[in-house]
C-alpha atoms as a PDB file:
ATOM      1  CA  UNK A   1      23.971 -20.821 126.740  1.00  0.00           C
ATOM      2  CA  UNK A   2      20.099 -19.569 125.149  1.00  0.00           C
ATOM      3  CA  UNK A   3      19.499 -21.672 122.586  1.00  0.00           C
ATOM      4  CA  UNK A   4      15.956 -20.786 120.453  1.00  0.00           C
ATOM      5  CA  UNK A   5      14.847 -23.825 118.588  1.00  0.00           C
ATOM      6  CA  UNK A   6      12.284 -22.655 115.725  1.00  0.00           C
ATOM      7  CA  UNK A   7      10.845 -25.975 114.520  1.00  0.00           C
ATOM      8  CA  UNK A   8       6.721 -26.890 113.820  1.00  0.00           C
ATOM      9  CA  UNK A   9       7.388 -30.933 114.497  1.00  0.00           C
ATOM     10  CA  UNK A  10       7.244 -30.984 118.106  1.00  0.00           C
ATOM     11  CA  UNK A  11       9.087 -34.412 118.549  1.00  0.00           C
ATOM     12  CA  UNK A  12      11.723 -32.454 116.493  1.00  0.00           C
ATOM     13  CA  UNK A  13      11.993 -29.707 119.451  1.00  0.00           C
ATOM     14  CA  UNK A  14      12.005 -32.162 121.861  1.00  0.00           C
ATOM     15  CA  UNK A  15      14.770 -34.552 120.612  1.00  0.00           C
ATOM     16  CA  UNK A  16      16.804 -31.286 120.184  1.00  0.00           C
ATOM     17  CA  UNK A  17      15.813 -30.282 123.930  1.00  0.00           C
ATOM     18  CA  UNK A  18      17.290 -33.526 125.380  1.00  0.00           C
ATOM     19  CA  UNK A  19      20.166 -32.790 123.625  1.00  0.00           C
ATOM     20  CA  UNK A  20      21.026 -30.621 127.225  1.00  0.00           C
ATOM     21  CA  UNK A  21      18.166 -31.795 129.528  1.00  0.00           C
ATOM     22  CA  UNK A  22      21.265 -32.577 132.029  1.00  0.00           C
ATOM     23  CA  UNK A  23      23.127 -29.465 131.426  1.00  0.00           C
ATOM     24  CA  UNK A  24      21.670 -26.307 133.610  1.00  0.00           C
ATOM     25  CA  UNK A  25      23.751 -24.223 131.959  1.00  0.00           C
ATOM     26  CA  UNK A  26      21.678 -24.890 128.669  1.00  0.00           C
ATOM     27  CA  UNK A  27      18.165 -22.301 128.261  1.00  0.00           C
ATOM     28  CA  UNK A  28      16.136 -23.661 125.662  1.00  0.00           C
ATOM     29  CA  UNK A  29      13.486 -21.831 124.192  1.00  0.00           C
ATOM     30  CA  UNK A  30      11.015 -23.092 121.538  1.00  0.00           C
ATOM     31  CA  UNK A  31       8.977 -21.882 118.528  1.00  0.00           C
ATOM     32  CA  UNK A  32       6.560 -23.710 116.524  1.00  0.00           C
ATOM     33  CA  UNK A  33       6.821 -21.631 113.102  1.00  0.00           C
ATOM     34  CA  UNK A  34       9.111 -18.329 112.377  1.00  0.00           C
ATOM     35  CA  UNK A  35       6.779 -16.125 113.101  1.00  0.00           C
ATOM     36  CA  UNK A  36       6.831 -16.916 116.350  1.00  0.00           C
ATOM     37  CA  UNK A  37      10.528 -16.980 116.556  1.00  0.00           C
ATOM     38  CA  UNK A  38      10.836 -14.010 114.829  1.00  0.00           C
ATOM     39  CA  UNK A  39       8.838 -12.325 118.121  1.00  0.00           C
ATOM     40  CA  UNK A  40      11.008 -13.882 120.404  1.00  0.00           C
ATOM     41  CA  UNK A  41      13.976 -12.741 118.385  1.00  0.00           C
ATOM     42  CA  UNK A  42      12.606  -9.155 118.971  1.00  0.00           C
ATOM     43  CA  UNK A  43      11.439  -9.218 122.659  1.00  0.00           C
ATOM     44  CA  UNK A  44      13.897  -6.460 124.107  1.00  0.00           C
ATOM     45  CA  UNK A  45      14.277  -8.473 127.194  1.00  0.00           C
ATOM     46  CA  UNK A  46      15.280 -11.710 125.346  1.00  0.00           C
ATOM     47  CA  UNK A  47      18.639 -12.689 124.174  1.00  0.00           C
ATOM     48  CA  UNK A  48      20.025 -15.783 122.627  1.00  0.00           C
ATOM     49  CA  UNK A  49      23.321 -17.629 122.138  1.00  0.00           C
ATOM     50  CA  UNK A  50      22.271 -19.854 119.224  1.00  0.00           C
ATOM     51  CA  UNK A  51      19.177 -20.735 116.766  1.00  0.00           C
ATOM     52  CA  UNK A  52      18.176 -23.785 115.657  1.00  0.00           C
ATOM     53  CA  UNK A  53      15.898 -23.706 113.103  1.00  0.00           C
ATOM     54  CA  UNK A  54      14.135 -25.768 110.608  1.00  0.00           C
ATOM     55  CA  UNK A  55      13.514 -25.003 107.252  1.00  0.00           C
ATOM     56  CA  UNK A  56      10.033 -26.064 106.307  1.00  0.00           C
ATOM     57  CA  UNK A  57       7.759 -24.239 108.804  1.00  0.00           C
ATOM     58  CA  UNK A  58       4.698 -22.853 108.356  1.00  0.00           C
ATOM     59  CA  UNK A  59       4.057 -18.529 108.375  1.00  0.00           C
ATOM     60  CA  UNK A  60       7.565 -17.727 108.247  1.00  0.00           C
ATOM     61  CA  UNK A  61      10.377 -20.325 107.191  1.00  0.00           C
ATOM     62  CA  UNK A  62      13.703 -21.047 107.946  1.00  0.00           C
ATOM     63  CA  UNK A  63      15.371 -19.101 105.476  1.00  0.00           C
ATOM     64  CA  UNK A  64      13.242 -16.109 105.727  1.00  0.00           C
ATOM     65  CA  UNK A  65      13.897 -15.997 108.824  1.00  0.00           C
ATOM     66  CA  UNK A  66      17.204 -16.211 108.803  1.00  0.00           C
ATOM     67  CA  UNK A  67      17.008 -13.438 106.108  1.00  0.00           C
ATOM     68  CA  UNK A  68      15.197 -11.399 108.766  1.00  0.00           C
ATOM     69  CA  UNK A  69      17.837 -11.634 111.510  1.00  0.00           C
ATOM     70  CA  UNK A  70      20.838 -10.879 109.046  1.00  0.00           C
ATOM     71  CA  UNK A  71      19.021  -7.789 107.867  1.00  0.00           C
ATOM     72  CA  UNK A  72      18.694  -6.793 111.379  1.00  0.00           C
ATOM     73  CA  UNK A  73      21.571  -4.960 113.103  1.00  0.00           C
ATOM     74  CA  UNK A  74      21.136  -6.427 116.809  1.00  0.00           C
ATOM     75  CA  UNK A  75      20.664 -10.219 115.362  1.00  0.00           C
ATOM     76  CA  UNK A  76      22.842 -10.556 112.848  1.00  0.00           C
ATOM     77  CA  UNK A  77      25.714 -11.948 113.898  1.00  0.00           C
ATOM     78  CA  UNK A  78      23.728 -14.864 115.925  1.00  0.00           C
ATOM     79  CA  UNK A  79      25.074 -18.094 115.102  1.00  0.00           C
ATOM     80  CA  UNK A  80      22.277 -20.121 113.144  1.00  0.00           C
ATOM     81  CA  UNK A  81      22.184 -23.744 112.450  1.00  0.00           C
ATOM     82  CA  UNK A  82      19.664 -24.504 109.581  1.00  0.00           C
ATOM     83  CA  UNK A  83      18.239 -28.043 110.301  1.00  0.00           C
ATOM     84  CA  UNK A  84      16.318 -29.690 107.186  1.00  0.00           C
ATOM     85  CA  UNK A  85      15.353 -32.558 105.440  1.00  0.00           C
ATOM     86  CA  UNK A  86      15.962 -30.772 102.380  1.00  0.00           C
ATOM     87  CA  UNK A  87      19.827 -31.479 100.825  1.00  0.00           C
ATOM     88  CA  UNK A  88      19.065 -29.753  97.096  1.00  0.00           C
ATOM     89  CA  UNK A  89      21.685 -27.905  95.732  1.00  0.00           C
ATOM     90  CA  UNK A  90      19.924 -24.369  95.664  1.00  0.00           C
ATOM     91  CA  UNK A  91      18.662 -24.560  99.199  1.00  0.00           C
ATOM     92  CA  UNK A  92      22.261 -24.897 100.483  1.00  0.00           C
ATOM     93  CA  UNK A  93      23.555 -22.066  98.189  1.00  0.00           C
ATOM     94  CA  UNK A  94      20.897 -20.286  99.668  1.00  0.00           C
ATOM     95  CA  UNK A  95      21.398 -20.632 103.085  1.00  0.00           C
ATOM     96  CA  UNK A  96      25.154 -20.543 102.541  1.00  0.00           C
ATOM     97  CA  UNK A  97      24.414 -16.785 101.569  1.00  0.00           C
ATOM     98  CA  UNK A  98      23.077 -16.017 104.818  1.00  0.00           C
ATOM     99  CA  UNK A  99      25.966 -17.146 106.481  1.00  0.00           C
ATOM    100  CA  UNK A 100      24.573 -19.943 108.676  1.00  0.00           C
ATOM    101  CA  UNK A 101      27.024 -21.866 110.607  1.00  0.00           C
ATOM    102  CA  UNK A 102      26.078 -25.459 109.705  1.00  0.00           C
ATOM    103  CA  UNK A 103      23.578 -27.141 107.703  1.00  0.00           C
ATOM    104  CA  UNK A 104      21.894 -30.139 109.236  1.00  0.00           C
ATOM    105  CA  UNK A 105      20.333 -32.818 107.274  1.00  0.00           C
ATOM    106  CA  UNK A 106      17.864 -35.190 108.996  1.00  0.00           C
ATOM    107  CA  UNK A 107      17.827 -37.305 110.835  1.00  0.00           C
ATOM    108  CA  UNK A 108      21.028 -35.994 111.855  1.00  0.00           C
ATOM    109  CA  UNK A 109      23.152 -38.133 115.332  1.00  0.00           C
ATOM    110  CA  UNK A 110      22.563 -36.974 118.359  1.00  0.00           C
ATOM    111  CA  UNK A 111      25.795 -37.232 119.530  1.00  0.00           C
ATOM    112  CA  UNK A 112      27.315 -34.914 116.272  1.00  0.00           C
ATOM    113  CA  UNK A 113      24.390 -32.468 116.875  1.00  0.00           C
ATOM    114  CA  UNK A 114      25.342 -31.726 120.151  1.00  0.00           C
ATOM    115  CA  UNK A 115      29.478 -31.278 119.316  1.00  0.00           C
ATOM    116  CA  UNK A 116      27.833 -28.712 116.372  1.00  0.00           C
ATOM    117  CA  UNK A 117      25.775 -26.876 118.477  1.00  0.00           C
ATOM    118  CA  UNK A 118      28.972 -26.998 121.365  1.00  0.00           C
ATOM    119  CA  UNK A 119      31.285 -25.851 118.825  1.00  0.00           C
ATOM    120  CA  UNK A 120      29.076 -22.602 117.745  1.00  0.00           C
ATOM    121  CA  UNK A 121      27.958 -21.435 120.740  1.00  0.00           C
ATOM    122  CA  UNK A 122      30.146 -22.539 123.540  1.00  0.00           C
ATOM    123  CA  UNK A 123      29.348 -21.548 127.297  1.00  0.00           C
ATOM    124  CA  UNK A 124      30.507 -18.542 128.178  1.00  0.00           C
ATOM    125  CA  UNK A 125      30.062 -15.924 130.948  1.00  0.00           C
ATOM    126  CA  UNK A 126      27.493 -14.217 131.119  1.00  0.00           C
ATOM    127  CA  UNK A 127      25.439 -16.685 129.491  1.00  0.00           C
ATOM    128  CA  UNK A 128      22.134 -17.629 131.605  1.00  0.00           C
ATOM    129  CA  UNK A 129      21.559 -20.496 133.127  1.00  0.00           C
END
């Protein structure tokens, strides 16, 4: 499983990186803002399982990003998980729109994070190691 994690709080990426540090089956890539995400997104040679992104970034945010891969035919039907801090009413609406697959509110368990992110983007063949 590829996993890109788009988050600017690098504790953040890290926690989310242990998540798997046992599991070789488990690529994780990281991003520190959308922009940056957004290029790794769009690398021809890249591809990616899951993304895990936050929604308060700096550049490019969550949710335009997110907007950006659903707009775009090769991306859009990557599995997203939309991890914030943030639990208003129109953000969720929002992100509900772009058909994420779960909403994360931190600090979130580690344990449930990982059955999520299992649960959306199980291993398959194929996948890299």
């Amino acid at each position: 499983m590829r996993i890109l994690i788009a988050d600017d709080e690098e504790h953040c990426q890290n926690l989310l990186k242990s998540l798997f540090a046992d599991d070789s089956t488990v690529q994780i890539t990281t991003a520190r803002d959308g922009a940056e995400a957004w290029w790794l997104l769009t690398e021809p040679q890249r591809r990616f399982d899951l993304g895990i992104f936050d929604l308060r970034m700096p550049v490019v945010d969550g949710l335009k990003l997110i907007e950006r891969i659903r707009a775009t035919a090769p991306l859009q039907s990557l599995p997203v998980i939309l991890c914030t801090g943030v639990s208003d009413r129109d953000t969720v609406a929002r992100a509900a729109r772009l058909a994420i697959n779960r909403y994360v509110v931190k600090p979130y368990k580690l344990d449930g994070m990982r059955a999520k992110i299992r649960a959306i983007a199980p291993s398959r063949p194929g996948s890299a190691a």
